[in-house]
Protein backbone atom coordinates (compact mmCIF):
# COMPACT_ATOMS: atom_id res chain seq x y z
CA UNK A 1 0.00 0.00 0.00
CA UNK A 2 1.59 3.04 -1.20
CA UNK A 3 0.65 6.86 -0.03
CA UNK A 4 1.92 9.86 -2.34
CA UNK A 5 2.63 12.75 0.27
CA UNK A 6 3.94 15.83 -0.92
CA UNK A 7 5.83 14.56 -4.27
CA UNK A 8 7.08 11.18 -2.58
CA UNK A 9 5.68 7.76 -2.17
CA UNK A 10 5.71 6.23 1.55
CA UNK A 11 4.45 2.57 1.20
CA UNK A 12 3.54 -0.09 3.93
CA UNK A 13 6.21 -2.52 3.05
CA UNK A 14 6.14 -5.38 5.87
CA UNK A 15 2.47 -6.25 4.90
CA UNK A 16 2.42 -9.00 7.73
CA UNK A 17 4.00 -10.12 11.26
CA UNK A 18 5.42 -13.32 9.74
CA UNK A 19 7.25 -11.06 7.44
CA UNK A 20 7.89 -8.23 9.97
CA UNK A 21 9.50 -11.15 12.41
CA UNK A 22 11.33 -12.34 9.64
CA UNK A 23 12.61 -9.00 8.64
CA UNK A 24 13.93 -7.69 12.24
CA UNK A 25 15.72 -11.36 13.21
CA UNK A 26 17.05 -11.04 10.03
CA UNK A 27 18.93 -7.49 10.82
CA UNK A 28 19.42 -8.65 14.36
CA UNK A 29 20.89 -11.78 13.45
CA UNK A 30 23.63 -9.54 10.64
CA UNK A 31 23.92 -7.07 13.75
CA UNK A 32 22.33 -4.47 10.93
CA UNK A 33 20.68 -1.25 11.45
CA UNK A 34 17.00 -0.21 10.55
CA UNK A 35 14.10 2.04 11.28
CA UNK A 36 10.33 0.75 11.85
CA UNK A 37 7.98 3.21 11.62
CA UNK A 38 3.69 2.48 12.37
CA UNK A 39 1.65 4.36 9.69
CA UNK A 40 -1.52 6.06 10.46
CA UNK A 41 -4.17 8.31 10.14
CA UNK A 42 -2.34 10.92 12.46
CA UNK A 43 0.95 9.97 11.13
CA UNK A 44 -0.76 11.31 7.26
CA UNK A 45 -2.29 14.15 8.52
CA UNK A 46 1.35 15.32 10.10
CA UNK A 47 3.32 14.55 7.22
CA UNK A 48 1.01 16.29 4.64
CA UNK A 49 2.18 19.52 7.15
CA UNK A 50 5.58 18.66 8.19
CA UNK A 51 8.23 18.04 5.98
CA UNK A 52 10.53 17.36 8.18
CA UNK A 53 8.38 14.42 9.11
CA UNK A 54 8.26 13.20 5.68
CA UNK A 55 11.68 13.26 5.26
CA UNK A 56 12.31 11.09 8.71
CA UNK A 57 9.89 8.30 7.02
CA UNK A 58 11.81 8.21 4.01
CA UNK A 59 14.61 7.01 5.99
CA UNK A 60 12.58 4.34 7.66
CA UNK A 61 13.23 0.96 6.07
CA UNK A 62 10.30 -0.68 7.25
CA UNK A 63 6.67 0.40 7.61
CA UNK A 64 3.50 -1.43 8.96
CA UNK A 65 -0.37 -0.54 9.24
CA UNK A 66 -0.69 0.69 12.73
CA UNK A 67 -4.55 1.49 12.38
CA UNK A 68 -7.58 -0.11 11.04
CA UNK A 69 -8.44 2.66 8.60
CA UNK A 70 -4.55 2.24 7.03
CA UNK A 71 -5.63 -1.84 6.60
CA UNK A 72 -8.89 -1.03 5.28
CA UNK A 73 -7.44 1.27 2.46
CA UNK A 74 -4.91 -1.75 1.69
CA UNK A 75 -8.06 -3.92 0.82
CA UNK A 76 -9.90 -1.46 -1.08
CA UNK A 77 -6.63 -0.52 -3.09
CA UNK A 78 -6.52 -4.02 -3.21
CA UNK A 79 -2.97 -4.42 -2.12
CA UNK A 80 -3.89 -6.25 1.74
CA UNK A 81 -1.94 -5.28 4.36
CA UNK A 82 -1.88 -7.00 8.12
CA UNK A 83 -2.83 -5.01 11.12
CA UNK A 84 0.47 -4.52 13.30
CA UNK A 85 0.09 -1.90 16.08
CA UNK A 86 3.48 -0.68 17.73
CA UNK A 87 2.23 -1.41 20.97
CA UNK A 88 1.62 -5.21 19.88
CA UNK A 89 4.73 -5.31 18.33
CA UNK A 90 7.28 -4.89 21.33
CA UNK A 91 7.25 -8.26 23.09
CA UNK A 92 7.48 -10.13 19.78
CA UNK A 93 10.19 -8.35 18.64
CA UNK A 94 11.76 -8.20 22.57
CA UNK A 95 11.41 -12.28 22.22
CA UNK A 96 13.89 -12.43 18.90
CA UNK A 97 16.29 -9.94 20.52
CA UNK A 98 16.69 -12.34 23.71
CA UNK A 99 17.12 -15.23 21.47
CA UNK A 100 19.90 -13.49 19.76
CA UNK A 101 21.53 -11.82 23.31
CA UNK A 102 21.03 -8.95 21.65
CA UNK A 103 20.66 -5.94 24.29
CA UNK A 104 17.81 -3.89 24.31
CA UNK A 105 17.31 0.03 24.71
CA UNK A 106 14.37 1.72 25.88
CA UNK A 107 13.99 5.89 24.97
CA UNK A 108 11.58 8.25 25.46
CA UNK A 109 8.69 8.96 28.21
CA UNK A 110 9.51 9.25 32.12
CA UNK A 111 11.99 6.77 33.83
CA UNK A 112 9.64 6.51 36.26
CA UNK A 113 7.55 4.45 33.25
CA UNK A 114 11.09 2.92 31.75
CA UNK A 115 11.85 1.15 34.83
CA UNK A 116 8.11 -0.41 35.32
CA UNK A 117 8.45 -1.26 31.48
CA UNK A 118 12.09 -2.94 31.96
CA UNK A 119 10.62 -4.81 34.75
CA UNK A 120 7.97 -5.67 33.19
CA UNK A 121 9.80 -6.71 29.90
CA UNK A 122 12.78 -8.82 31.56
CA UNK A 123 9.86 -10.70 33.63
CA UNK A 124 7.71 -11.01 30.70
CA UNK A 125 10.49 -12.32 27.92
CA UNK A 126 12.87 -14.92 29.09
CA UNK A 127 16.50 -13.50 28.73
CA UNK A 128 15.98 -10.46 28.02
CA UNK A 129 18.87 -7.60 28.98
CA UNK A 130 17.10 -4.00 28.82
CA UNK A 131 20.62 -2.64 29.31
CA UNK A 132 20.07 1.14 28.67
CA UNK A 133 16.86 3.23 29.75
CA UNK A 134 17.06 7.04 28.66
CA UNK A 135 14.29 9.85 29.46
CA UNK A 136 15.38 12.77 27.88
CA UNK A 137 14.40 16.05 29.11
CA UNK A 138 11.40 18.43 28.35
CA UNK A 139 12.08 20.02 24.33
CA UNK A 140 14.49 16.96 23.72
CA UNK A 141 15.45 17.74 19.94
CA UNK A 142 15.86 14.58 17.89
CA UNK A 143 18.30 16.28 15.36
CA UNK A 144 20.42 18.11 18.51
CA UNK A 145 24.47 17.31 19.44
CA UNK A 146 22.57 16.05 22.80
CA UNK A 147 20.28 13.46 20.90
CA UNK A 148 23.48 12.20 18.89
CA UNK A 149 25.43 12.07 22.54
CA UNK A 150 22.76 9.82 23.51
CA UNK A 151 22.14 7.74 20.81
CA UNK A 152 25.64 6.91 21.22
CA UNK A 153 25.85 5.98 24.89
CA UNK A 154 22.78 3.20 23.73
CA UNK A 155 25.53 1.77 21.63
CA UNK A 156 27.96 2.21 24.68
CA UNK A 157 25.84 0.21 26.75
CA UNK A 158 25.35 -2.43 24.53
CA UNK A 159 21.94 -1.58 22.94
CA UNK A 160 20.94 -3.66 19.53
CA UNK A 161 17.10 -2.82 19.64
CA UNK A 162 15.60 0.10 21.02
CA UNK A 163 11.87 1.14 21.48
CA UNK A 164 11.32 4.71 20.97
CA UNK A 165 8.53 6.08 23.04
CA UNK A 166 8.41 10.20 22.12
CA UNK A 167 5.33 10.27 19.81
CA UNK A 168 4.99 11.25 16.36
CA UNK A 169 6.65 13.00 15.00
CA UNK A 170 9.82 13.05 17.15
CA UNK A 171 10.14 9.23 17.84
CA UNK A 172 10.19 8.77 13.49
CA UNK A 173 12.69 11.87 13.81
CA UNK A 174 15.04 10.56 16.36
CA UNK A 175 15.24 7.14 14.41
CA UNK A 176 16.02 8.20 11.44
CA UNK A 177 19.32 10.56 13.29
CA UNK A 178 19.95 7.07 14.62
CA UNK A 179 20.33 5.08 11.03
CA UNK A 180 23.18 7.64 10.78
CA UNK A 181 24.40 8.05 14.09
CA UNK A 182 24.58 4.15 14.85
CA UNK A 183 23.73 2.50 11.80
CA UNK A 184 23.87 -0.98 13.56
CA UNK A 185 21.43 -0.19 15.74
CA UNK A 186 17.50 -0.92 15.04
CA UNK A 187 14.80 1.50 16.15
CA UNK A 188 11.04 0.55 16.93
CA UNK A 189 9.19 3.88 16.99
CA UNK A 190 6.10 2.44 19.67
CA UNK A 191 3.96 5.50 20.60
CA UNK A 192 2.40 4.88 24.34
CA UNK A 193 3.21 1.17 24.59
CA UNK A 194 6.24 1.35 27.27
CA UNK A 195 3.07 3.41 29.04
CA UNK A 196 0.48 0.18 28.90
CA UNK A 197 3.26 -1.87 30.37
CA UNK A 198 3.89 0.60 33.37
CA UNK A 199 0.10 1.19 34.06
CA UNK A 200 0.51 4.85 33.11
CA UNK A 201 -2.03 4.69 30.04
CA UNK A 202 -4.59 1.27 29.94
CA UNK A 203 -5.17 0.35 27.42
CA UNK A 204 -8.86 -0.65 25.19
CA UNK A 205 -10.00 -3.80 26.20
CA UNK A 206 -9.90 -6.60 23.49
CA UNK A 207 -13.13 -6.42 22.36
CA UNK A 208 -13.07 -2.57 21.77
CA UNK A 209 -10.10 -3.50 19.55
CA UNK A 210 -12.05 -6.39 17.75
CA UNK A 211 -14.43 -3.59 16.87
CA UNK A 212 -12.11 -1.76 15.73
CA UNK A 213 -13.12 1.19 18.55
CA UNK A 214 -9.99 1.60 20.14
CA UNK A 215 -9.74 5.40 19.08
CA UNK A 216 -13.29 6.09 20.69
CA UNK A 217 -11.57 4.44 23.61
CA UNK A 218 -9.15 6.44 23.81
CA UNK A 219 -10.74 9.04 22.96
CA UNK A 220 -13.17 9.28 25.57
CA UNK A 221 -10.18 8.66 27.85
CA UNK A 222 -8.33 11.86 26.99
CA UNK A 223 -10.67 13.83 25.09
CA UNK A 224 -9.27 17.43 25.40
CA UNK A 225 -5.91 16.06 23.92
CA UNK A 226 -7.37 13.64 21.03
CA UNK A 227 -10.67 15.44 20.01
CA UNK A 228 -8.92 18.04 17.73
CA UNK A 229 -6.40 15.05 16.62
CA UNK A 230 -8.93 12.50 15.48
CA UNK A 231 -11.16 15.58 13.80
CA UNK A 232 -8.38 15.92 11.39
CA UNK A 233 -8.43 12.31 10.80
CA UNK A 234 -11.68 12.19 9.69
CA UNK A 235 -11.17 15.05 7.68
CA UNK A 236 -8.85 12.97 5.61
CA UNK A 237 -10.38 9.89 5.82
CA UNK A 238 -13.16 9.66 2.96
CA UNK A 239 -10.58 11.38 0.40
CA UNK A 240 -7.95 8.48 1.32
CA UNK A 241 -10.54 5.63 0.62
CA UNK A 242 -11.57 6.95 -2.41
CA UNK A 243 -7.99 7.22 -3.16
CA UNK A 244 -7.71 3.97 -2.90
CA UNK A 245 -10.51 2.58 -5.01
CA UNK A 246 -9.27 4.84 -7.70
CA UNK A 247 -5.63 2.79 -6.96
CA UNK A 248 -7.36 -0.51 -7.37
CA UNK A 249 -9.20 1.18 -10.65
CA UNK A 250 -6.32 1.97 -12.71
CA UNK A 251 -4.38 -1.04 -11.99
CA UNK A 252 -6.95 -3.15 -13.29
């Protein structure tokens, strides 16, 4: 599934988590870099405004359908893609790192919330070594002297995988400085998840998510921060399906 944003193409190009497992033990395994980056709606409306943003996903080398609407314009564009959240997608991908004793990083949020999450994590996955945790301070700037110091003391520590948990659009930011800073490292930009394994943020219940509600969920949670957000969502929304049919149009 390919978008067009601002005269360049981003497409989803791990369409499932057989091939997004096969792709990261693959990298681990060569002790190779990479950048995974979780499309959605939010992510389209920011990089249709930003393009700094758009040039941070063009340095992502893989990209998955974090979002139900992303999936459902895959189908209609007929080019099906699998539903992998970010949040979903961190003790899969913490299990082939501790199978390769390959030392994992965590970035971003409180350390207060990196600590739970490490405990969590090295309780959860058997073998695991969360061998850096870094909060960075308020108006961290992924592109700063002080973001390349740090991305560097990961690789000091021993880090092979790290989750980034700033949000869009600085987590997508900070990995791509990283694919240059410490090429052999991989990056896992993963929103709120180090949050849902902390308790800071609970998450939708699995039935909300079967419904495909989670946003309302959230939503409802939080509204004076994700009202105005999911608004512009919708905005885009119908002219991104119809998009879509017209991609499954011309390439029949």
């Amino acid at each position: 599934m390919d978008f067009h944003i601002n005269n360049h193409t981003i497409a989803v190009n791990v369409p499932t988590w057989a091939a997004l497992e096969a792709r990261v033990a693959e990298r681990l395994a060569q002790r190779k870099g990479f950048a995974l980056a979780t499309i959605n709606l939010d992510h389209l409306v920011k990089l249709k405004n930003s393009t700094t943003f758009c040039e941070a996903y063009l340095a992502q080398d893989f990209v998955v359908a974090d979002g139900n609407p992303i999936v459902w314009m895959s189908r209609l564009a007929g080019q099906p893609v699998s539903l992998v959240p970010g949040s979903e997608a961190i003790l899969p991908l913490a299990r082939i790192a501790a199978r390769q004793g390959v030392g994992l990083g965590l970035f971003g949020s409180t350390q207060h919330v990196l600590q739970a999450a490490k405990a969590y994590l090295e309780r959860e996955v058997r073998d695991l070594k969360v061998v850096s945790c870094i909060a960075p301070p308020m108006g961290f700037d992924p592109h700063s002297e002080d973001a390349k110091a740090l991305l560097q003391e990961m690789q000091d520590d021993g880090v092979g995988l790290c989750f980034i948990a700033l949000g869009a659009p600085k987590q997508e930011m900070l990995a791509a400085q990283g694919r240059e800073t410490v090429p052999s490292m991989g990056f896992v930009s993963i929103g709120a998840g180090l949050d849902f394994f902390a308790g800071k943020q609970k998450r939708a219940p699995v039935w909300v998510r079967r419904i495909a509600m989670e946003w309302l969920w959230r939503m409802l949670g939080n509204p004076r921060r994700l009202v105005g957000r999911y608004m512009q969502c919708f905005a885009i929304l119908p002219g991104q399906m119809m998009r879509a049919v017209m991609l499954r149009l011309r390439r029949a």
